[in-house]
C-alpha atoms as a PDB file:
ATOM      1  CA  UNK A   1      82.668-111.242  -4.042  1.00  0.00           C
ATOM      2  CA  UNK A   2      79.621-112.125  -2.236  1.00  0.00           C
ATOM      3  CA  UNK A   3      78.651-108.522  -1.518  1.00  0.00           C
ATOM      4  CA  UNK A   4      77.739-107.918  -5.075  1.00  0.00           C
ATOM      5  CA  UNK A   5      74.436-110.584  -4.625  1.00  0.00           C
ATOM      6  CA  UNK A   6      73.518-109.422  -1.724  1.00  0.00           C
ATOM      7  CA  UNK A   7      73.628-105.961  -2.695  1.00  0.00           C
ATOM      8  CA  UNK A   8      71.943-106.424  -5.826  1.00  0.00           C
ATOM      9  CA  UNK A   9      68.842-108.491  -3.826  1.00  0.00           C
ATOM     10  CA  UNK A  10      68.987-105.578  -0.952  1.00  0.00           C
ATOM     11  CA  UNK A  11      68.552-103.015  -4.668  1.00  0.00           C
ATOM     12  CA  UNK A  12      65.716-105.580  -5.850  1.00  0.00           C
ATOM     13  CA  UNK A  13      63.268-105.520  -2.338  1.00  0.00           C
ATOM     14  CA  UNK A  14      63.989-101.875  -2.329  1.00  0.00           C
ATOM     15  CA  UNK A  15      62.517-101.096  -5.619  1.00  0.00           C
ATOM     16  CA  UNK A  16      59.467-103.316  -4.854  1.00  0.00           C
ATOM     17  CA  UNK A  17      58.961-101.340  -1.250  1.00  0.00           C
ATOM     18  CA  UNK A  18      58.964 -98.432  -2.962  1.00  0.00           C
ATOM     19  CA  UNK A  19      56.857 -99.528  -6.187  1.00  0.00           C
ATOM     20  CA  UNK A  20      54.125-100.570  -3.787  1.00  0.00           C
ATOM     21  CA  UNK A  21      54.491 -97.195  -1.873  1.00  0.00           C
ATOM     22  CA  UNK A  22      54.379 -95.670  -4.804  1.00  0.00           C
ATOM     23  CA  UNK A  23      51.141 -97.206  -5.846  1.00  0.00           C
ATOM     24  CA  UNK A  24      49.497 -97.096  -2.951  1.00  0.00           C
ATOM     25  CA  UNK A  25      49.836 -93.047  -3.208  1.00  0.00           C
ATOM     26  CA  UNK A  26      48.729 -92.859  -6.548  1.00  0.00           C
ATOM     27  CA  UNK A  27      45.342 -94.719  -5.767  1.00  0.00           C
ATOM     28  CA  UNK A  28      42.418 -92.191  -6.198  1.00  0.00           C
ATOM     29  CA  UNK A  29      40.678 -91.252  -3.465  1.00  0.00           C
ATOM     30  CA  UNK A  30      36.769 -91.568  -3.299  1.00  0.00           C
ATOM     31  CA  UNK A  31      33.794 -91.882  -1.511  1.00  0.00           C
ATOM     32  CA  UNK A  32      34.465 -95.361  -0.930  1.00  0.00           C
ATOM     33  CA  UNK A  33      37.649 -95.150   0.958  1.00  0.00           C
ATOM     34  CA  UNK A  34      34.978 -93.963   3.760  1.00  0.00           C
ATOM     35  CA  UNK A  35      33.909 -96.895   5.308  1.00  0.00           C
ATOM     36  CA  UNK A  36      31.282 -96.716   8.115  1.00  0.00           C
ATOM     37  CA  UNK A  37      31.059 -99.383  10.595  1.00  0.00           C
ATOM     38  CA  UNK A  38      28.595-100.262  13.297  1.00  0.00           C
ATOM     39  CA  UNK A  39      27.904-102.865  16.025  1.00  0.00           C
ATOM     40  CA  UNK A  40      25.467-103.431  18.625  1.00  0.00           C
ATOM     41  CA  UNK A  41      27.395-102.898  22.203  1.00  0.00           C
ATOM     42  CA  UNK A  42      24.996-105.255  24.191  1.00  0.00           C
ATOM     43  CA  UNK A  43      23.875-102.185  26.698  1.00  0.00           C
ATOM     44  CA  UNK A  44      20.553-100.697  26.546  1.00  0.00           C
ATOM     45  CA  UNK A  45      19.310 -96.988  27.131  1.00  0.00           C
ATOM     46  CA  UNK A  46      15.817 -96.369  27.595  1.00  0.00           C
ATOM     47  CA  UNK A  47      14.416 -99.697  27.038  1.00  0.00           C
ATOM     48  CA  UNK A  48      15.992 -99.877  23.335  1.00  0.00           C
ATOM     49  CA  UNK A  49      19.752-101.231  22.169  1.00  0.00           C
ATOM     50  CA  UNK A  50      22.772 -99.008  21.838  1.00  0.00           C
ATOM     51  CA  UNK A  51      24.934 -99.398  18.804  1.00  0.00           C
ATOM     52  CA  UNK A  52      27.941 -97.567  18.035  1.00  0.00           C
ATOM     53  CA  UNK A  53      29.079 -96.328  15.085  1.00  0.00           C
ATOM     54  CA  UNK A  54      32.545 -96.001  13.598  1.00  0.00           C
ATOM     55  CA  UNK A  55      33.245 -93.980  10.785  1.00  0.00           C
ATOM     56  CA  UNK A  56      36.750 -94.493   8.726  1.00  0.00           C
ATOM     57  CA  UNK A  57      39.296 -92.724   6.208  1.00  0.00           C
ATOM     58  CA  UNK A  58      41.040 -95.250   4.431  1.00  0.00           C
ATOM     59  CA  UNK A  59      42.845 -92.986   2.131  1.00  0.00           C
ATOM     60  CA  UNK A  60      45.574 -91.869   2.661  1.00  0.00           C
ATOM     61  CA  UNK A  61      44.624 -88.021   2.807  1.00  0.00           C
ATOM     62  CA  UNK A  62      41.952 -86.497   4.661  1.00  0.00           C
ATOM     63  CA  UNK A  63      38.426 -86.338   3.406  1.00  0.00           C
ATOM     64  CA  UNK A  64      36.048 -83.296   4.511  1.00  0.00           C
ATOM     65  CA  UNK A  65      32.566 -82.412   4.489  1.00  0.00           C
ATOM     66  CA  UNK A  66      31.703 -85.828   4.363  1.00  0.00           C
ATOM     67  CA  UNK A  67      27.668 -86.997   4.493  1.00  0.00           C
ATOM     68  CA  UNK A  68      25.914 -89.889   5.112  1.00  0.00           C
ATOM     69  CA  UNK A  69      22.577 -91.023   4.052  1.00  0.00           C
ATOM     70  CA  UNK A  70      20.228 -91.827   7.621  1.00  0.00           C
ATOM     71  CA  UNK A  71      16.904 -91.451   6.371  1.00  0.00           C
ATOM     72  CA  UNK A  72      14.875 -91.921   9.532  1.00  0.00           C
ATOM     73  CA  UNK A  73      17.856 -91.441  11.907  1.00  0.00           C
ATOM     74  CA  UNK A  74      16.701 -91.070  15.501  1.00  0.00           C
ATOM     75  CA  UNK A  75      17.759 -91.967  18.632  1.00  0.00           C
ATOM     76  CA  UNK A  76      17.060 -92.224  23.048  1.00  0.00           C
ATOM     77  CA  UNK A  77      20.726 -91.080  23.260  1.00  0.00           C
ATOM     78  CA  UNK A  78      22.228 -87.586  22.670  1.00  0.00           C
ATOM     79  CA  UNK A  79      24.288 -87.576  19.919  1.00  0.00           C
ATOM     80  CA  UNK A  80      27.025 -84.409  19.805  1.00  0.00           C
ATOM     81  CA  UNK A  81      26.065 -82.136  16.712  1.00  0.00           C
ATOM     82  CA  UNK A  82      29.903 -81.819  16.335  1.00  0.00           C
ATOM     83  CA  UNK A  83      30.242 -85.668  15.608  1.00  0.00           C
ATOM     84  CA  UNK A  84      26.821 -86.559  14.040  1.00  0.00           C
ATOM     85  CA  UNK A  85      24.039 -84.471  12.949  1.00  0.00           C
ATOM     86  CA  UNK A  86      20.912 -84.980  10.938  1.00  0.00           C
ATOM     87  CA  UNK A  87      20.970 -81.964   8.187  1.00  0.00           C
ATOM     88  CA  UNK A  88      17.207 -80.130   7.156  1.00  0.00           C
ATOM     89  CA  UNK A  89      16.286 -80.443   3.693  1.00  0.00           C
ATOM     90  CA  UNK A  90      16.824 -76.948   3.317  1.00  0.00           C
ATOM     91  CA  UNK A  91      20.670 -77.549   3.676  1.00  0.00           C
ATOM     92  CA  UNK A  92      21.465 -80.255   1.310  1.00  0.00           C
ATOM     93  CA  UNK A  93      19.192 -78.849  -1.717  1.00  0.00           C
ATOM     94  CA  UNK A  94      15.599 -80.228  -0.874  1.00  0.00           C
ATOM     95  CA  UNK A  95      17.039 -84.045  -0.394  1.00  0.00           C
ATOM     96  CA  UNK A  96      15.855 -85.725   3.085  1.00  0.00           C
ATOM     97  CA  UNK A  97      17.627 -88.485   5.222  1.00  0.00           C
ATOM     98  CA  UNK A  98      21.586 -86.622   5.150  1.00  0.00           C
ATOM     99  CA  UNK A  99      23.558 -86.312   7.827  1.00  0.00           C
ATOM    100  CA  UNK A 100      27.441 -84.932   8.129  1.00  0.00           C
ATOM    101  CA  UNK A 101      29.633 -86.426  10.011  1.00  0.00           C
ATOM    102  CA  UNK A 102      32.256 -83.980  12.375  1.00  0.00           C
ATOM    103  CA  UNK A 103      31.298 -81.155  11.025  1.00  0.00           C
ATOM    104  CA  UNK A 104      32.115 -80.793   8.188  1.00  0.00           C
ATOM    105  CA  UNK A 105      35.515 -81.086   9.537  1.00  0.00           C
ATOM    106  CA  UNK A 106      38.606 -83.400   7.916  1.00  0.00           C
ATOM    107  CA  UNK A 107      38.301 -86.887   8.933  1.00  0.00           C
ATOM    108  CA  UNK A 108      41.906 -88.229   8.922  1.00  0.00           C
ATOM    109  CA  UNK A 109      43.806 -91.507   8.161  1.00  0.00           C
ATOM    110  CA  UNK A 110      43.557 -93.524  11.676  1.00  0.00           C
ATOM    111  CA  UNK A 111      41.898 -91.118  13.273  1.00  0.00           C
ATOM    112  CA  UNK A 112      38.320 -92.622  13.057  1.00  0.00           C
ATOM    113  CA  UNK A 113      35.100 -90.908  14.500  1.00  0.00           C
ATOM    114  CA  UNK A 114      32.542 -92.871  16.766  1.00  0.00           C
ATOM    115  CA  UNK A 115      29.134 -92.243  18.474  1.00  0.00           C
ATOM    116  CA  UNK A 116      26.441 -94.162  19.931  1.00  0.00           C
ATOM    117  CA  UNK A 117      22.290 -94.139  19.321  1.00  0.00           C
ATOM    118  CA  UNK A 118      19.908 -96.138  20.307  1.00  0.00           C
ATOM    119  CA  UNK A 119      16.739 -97.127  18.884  1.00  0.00           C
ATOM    120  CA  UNK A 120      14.669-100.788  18.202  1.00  0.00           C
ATOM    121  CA  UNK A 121      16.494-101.564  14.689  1.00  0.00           C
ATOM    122  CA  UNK A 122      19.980-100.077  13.660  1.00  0.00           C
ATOM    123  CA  UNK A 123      19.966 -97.365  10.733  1.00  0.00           C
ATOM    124  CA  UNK A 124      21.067 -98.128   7.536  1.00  0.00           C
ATOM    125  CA  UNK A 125      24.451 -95.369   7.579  1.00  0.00           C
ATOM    126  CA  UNK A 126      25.895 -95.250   4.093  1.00  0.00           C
ATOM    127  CA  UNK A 127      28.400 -93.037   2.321  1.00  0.00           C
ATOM    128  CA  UNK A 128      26.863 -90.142   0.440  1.00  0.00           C
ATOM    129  CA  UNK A 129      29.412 -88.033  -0.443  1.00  0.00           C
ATOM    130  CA  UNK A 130      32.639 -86.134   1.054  1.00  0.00           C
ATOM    131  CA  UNK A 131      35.584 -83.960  -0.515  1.00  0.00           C
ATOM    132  CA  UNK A 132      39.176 -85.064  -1.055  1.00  0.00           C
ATOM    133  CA  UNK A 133      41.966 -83.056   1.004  1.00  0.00           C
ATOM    134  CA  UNK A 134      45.072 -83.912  -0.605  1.00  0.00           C
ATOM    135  CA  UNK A 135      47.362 -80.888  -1.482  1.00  0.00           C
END
C-alpha cells in the first residue's frame, strides 16, 4: 500500500498551493502595490539626460485613476497626455505637483506603463493615490 503516502503527501502540497493562493488573494490592495520605477537610459535629448519611467500594479486587480505626486515635473521630451500628464490645480482641489498616470484608465497586473522625460536631475515620482478595481 504505498499509494496511500503518496497520496496523502500529493493532498498535503495541495492544500499549501492553495493556502498560499488563497492568501495571496485576500491581501488588500493599496496605494502601495503601485510601485513606480525609473532609470536613467544613458541617451540624451536636447543637451539634458533621458530617464524612463515605469509604472507597476502589483496587485492582483486593476487599480484606476491613479496619481502621482511630480511637483516641478518638466521635460525636453513630449510626453503623451494619455500616458503621463501634469494635472492644474484646479483639477485635483487647489493641490499643485499631481499628475495621473494613463488616464485615468485601469493599470493592470503585468501590464506596466512607461514613458521617457528628460531634464538635468530626475523627478521625485511617488504614489499619491489610485482606486481599487476588484469586482
Amino acid at each position: 500500500m504505498k499509494t496511500m503516502p503518496a497520496c496523502r503527501d500529493l493532498f498535503i502540497v495541495l492544500v499549501l498551493l492553495l493556502s498560499t493562493f488563497g492568501q495571496g488573494r485576500s491581501q488588500p490592495c493599496t496605494r502601495d502595490s503601485i510601485k513606480v520605477a525609473q532609470r536613467a537610459t544613458g541617451e540624451r535629448s536636447h543637451g539634458v539626460p533621458v530617464y524612463e519611467v515605469e509604472i507597476s500594479n502589483g496587485c492582483i486587480c486593476p487599480q484606476s485613476t491613479v496619481l502621482l505626486r511630480c511637483r516641478g515635473f518638466s521635460t525636453a521630451l513630449t510626453v503623451d497626455a494619455a500616458v503621463f500628464l501634469p494635472l492644474p490645480p484646479a483639477e485635483t482641489g487647489g493641490v499643485h505637483g499631481l499628475c495621473v498616470v494613463n488616464g485615468f484608465r485601469p493599470i493592470f497586473p503585468g501590464l506596466p506603463i512607461k514613458f521617457q522625460y528628460a531634464r538635468a536631475s530626475p523627478v521625485d515620482l511617488t504614489v499619491d493615490s489610485c482606486k481599487v478595481n476588484c469586482s
